[in-house]
PDB file of N, CA and C in Angstrom:
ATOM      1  N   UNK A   1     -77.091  25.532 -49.875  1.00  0.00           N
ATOM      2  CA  UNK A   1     -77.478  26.850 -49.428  1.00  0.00           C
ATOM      3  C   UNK A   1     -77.159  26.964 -47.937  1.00  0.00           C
ATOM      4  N   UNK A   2     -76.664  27.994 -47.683  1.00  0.00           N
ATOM      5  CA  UNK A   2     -76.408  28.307 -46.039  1.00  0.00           C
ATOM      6  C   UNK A   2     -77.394  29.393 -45.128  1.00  0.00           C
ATOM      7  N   UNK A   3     -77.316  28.521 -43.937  1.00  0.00           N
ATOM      8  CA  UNK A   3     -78.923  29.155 -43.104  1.00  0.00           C
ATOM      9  C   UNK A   3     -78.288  29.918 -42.503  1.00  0.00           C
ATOM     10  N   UNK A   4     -79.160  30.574 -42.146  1.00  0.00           N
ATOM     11  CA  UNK A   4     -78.918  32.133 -41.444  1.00  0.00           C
ATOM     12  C   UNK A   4     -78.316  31.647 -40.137  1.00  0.00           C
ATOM     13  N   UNK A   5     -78.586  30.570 -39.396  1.00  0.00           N
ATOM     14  CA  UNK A   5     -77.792  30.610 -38.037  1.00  0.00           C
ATOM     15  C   UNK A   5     -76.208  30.374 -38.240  1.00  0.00           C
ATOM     16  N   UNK A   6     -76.160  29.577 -39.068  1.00  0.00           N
ATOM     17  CA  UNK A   6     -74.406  29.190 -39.817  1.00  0.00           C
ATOM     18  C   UNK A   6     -74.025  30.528 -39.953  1.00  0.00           C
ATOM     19  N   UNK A   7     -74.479  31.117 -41.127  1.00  0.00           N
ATOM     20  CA  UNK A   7     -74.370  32.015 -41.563  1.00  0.00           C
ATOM     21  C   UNK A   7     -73.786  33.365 -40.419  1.00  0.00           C
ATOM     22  N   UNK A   8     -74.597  33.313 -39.570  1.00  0.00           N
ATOM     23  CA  UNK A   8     -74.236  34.149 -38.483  1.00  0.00           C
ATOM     24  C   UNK A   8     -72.833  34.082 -37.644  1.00  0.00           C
ATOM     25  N   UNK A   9     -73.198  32.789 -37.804  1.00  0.00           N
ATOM     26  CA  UNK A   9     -71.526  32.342 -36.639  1.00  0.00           C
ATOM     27  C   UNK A   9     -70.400  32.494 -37.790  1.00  0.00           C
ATOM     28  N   UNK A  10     -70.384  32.534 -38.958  1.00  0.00           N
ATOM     29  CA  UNK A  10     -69.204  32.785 -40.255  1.00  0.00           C
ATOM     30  C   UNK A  10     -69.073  34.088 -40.339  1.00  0.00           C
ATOM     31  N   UNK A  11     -69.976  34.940 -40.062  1.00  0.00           N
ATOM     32  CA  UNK A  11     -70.134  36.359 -40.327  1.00  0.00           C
ATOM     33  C   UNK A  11     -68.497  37.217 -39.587  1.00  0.00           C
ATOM     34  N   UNK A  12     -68.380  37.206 -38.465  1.00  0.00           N
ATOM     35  CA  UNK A  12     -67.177  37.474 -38.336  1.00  0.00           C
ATOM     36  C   UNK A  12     -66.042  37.491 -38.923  1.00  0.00           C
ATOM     37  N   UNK A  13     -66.153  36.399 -39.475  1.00  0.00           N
ATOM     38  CA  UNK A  13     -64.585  35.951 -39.979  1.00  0.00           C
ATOM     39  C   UNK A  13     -64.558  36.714 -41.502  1.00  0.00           C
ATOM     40  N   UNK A  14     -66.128  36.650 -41.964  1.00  0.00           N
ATOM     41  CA  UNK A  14     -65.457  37.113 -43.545  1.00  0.00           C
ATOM     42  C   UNK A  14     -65.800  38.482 -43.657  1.00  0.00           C
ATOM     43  N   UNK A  15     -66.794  38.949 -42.631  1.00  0.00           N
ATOM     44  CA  UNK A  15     -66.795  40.906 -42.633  1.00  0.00           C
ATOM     45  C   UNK A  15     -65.324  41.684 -41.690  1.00  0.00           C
ATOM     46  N   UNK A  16     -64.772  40.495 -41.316  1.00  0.00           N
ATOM     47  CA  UNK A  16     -63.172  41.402 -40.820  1.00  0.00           C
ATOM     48  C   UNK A  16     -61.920  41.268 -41.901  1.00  0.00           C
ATOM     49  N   UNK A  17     -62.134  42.200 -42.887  1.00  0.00           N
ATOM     50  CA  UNK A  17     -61.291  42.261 -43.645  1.00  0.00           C
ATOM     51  C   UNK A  17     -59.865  41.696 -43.305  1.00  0.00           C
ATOM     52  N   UNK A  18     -59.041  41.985 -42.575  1.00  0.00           N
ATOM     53  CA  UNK A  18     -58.164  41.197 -41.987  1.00  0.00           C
ATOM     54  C   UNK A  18     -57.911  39.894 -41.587  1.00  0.00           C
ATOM     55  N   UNK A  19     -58.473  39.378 -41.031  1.00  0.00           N
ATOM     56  CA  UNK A  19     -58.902  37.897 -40.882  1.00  0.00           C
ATOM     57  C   UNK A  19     -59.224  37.178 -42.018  1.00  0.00           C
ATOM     58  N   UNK A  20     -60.093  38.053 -43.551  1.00  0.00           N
ATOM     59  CA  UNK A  20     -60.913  37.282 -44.794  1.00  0.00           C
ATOM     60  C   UNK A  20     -59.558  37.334 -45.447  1.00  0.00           C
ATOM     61  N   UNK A  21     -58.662  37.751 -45.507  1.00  0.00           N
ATOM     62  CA  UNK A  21     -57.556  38.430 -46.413  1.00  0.00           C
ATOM     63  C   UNK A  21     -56.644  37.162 -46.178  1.00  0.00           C
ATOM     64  N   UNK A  22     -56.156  37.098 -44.704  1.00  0.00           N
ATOM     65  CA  UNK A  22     -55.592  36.083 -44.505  1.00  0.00           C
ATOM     66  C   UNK A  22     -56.062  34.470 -44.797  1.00  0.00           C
ATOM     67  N   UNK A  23     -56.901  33.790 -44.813  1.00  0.00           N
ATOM     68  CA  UNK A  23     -58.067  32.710 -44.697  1.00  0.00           C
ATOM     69  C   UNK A  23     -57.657  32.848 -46.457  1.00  0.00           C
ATOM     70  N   UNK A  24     -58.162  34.052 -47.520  1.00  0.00           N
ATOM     71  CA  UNK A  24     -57.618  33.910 -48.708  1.00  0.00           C
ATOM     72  C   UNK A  24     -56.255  33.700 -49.508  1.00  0.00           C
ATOM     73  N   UNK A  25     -55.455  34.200 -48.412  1.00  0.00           N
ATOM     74  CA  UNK A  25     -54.185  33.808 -48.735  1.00  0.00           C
ATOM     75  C   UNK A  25     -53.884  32.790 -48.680  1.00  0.00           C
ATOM     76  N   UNK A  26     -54.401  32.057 -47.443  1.00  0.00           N
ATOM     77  CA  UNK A  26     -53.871  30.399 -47.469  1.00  0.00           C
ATOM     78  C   UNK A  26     -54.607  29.674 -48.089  1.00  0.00           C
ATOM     79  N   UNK A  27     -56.036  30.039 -48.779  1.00  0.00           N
ATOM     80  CA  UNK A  27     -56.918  29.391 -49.901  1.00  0.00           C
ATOM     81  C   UNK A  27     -56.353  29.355 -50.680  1.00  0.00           C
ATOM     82  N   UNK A  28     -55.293  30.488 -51.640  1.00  0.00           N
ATOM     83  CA  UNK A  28     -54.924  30.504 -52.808  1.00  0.00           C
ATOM     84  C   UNK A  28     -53.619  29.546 -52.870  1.00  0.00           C
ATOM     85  N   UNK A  29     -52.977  29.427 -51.336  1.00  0.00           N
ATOM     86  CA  UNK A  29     -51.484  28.795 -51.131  1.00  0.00           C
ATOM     87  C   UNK A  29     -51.904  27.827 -51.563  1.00  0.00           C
ATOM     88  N   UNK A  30     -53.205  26.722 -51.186  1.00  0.00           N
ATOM     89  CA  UNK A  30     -53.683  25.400 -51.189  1.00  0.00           C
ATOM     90  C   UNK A  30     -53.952  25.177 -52.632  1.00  0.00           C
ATOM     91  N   UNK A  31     -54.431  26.460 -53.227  1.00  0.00           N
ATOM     92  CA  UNK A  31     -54.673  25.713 -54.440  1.00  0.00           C
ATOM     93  C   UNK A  31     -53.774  25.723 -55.366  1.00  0.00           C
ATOM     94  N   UNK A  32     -52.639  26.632 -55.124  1.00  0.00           N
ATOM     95  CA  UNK A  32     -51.399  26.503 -55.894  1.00  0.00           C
ATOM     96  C   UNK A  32     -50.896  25.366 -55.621  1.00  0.00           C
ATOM     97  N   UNK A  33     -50.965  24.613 -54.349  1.00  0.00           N
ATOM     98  CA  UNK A  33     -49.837  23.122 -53.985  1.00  0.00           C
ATOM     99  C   UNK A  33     -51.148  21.798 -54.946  1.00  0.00           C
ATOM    100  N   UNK A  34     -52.524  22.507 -54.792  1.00  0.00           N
ATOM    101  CA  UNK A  34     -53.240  21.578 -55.616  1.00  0.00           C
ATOM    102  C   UNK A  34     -53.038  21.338 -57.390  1.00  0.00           C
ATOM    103  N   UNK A  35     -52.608  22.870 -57.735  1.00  0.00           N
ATOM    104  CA  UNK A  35     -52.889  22.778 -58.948  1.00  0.00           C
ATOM    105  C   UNK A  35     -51.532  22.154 -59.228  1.00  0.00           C
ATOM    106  N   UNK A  36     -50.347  22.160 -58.507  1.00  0.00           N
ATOM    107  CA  UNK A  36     -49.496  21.123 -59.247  1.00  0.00           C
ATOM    108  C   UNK A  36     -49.445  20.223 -58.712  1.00  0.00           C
ATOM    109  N   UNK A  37     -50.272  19.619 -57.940  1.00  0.00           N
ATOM    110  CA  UNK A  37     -50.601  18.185 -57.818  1.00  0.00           C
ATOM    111  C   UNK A  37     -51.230  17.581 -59.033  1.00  0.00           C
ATOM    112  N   UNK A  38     -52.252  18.387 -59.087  1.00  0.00           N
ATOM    113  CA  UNK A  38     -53.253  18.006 -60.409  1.00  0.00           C
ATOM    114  C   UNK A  38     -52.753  17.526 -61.922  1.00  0.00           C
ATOM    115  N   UNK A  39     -51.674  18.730 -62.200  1.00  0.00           N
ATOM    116  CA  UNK A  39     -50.396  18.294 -63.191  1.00  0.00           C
ATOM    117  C   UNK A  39     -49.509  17.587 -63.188  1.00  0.00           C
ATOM    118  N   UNK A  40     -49.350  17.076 -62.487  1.00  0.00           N
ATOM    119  CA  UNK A  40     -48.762  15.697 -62.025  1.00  0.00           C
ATOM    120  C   UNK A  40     -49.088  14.251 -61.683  1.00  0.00           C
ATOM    121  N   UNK A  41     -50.524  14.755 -61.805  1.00  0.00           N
ATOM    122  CA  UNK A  41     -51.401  13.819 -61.645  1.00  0.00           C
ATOM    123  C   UNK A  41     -51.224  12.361 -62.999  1.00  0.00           C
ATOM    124  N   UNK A  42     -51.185  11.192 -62.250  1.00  0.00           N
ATOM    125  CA  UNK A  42     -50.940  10.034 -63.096  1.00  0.00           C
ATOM    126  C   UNK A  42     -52.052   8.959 -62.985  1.00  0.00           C
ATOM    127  N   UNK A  43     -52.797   9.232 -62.261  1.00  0.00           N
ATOM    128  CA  UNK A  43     -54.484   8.123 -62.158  1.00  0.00           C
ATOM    129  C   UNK A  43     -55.237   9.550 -62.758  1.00  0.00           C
ATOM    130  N   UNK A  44     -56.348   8.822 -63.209  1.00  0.00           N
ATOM    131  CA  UNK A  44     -57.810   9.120 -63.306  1.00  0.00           C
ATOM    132  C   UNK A  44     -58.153   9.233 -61.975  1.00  0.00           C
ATOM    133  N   UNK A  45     -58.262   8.617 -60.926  1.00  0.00           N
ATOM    134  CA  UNK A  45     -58.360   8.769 -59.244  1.00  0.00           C
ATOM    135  C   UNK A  45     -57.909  10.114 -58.805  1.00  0.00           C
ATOM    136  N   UNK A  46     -56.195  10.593 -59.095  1.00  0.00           N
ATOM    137  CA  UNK A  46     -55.640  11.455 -58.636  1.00  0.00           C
ATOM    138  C   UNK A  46     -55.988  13.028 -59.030  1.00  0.00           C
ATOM    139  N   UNK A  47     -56.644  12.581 -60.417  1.00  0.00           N
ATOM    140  CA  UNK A  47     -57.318  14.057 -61.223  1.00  0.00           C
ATOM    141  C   UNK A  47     -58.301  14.526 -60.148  1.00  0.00           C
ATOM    142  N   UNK A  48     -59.099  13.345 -60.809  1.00  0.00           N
ATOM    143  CA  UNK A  48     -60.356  13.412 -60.001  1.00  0.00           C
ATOM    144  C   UNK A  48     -60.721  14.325 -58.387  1.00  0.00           C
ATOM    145  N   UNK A  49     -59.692  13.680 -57.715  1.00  0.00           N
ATOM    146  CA  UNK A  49     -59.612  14.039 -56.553  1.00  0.00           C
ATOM    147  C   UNK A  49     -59.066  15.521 -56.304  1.00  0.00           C
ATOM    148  N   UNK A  50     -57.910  15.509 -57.417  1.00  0.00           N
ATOM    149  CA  UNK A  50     -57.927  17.027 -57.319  1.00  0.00           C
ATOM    150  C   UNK A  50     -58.846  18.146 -57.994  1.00  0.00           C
ATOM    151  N   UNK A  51     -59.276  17.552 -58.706  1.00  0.00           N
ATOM    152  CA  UNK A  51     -60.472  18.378 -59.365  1.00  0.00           C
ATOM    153  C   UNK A  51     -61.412  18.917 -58.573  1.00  0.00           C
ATOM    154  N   UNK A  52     -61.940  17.797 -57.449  1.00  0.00           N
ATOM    155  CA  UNK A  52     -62.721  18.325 -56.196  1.00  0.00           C
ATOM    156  C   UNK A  52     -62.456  19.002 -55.351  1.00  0.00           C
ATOM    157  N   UNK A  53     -60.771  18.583 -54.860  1.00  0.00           N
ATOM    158  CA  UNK A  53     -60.713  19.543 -54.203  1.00  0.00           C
ATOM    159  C   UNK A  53     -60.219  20.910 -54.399  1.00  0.00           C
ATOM    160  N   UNK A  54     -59.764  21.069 -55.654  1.00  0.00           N
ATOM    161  CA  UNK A  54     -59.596  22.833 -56.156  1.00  0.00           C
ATOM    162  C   UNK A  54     -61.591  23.418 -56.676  1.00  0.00           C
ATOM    163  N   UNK A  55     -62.204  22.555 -56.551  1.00  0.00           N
ATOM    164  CA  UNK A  55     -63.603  22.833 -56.914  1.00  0.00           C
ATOM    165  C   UNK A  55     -64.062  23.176 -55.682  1.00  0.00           C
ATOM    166  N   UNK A  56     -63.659  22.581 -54.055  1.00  0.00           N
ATOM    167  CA  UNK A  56     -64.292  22.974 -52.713  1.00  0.00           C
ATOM    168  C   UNK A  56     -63.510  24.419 -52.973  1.00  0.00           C
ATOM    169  N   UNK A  57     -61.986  24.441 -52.734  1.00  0.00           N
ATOM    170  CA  UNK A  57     -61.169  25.287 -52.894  1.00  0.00           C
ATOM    171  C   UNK A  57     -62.157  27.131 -53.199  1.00  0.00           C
ATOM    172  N   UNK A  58     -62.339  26.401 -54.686  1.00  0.00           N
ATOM    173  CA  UNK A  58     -63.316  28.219 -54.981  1.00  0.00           C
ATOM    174  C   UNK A  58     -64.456  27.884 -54.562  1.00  0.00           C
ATOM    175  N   UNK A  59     -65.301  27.247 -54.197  1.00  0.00           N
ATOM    176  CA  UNK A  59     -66.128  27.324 -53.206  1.00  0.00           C
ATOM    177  C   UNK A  59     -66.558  28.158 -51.987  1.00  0.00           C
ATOM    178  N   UNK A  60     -64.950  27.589 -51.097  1.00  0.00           N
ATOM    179  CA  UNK A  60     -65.036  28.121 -50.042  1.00  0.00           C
ATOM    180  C   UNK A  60     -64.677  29.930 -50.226  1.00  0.00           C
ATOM    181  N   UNK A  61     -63.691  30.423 -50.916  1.00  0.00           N
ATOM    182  CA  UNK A  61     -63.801  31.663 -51.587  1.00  0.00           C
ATOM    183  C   UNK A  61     -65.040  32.481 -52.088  1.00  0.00           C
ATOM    184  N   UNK A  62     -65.793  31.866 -52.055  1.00  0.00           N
ATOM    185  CA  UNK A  62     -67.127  32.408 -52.551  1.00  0.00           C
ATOM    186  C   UNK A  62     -68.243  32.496 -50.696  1.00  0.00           C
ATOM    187  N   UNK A  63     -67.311  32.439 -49.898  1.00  0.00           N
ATOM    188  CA  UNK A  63     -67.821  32.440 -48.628  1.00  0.00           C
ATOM    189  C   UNK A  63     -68.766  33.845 -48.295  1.00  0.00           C
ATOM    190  N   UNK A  64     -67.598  35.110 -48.690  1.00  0.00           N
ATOM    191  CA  UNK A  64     -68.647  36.197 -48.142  1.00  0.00           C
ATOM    192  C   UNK A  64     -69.371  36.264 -48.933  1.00  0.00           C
ATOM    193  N   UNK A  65     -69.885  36.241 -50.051  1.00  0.00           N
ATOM    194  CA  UNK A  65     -71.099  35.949 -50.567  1.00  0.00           C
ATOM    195  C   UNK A  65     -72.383  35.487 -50.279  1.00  0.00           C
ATOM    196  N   UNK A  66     -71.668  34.384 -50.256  1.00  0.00           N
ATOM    197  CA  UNK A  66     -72.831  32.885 -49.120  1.00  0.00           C
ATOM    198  C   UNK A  66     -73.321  33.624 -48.383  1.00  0.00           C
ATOM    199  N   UNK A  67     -72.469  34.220 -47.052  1.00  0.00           N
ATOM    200  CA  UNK A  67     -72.972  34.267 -46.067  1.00  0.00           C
ATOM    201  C   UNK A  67     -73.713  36.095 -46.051  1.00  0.00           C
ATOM    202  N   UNK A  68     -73.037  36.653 -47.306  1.00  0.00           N
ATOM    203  CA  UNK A  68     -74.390  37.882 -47.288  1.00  0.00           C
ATOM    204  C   UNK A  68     -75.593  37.257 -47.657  1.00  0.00           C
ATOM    205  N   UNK A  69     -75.560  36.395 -48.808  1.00  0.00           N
ATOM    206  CA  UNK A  69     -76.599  35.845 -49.394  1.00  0.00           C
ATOM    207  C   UNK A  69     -77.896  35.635 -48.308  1.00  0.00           C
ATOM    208  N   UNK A  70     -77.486  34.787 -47.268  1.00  0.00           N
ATOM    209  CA  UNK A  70     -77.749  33.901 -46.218  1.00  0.00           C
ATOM    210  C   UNK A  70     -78.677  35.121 -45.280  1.00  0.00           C
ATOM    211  N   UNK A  71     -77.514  35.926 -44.601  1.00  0.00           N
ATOM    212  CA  UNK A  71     -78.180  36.615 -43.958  1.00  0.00           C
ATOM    213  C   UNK A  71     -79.092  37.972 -44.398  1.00  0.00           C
ATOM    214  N   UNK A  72     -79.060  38.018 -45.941  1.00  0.00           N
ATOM    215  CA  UNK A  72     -80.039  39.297 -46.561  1.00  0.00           C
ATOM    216  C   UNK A  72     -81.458  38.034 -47.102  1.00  0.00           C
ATOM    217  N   UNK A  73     -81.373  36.979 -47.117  1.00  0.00           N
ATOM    218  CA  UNK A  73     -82.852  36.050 -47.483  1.00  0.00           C
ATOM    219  C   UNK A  73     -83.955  36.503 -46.660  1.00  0.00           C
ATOM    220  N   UNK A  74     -85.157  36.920 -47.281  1.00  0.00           N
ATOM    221  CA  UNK A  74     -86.253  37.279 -47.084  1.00  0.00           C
ATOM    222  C   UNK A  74     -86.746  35.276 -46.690  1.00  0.00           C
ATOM    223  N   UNK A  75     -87.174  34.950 -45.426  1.00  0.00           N
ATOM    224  CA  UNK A  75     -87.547  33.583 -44.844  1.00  0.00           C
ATOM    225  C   UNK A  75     -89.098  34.080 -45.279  1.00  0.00           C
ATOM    226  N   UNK A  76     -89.849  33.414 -46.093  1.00  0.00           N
ATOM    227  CA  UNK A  76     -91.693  32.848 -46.038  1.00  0.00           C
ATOM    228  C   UNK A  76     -92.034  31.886 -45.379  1.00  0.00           C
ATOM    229  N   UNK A  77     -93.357  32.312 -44.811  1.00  0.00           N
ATOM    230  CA  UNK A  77     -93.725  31.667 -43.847  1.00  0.00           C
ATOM    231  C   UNK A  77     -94.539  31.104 -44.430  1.00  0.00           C
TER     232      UNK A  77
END
């Protein structure tokens, strides 16, 4: 889960449409050079590894989310 101070300092980057657009473009570049890594893949190690990292991959895509998520949380005291 991401805290509102993170959250704050990310806020820029993914409410400027321009800037989020780009950052997604080179997310999707990475996971295209991943996903044919992955198919090419010849260890159990090499899957693996790509499995995680096309799994951070949509992760990090799921950023402006997070960080509305983050900064609309009602904090209890």
């Amino acid at each position: 889960m991401l805290d509102k101070a993170l959250a704050r300092k990310l806020a820029p980057i993914v409410k400027d449409k321009r800037q989020w657009e780009a950052l997604k473009e080179y997310l999707n570049n990475l996971k295209t050079l991943e996903l044919q890594v992955l198919v090419a893949a010849t260890s159990e190690l090499d899957l693996f590894r790509s499995q995680g990292k096309l799994s951070f991959l949509a992760r990090l895509e799921t950023l402006p989310e997070q960080v509305d998520e983050a900064l609309n949380r009602k904090d209890y005291e």
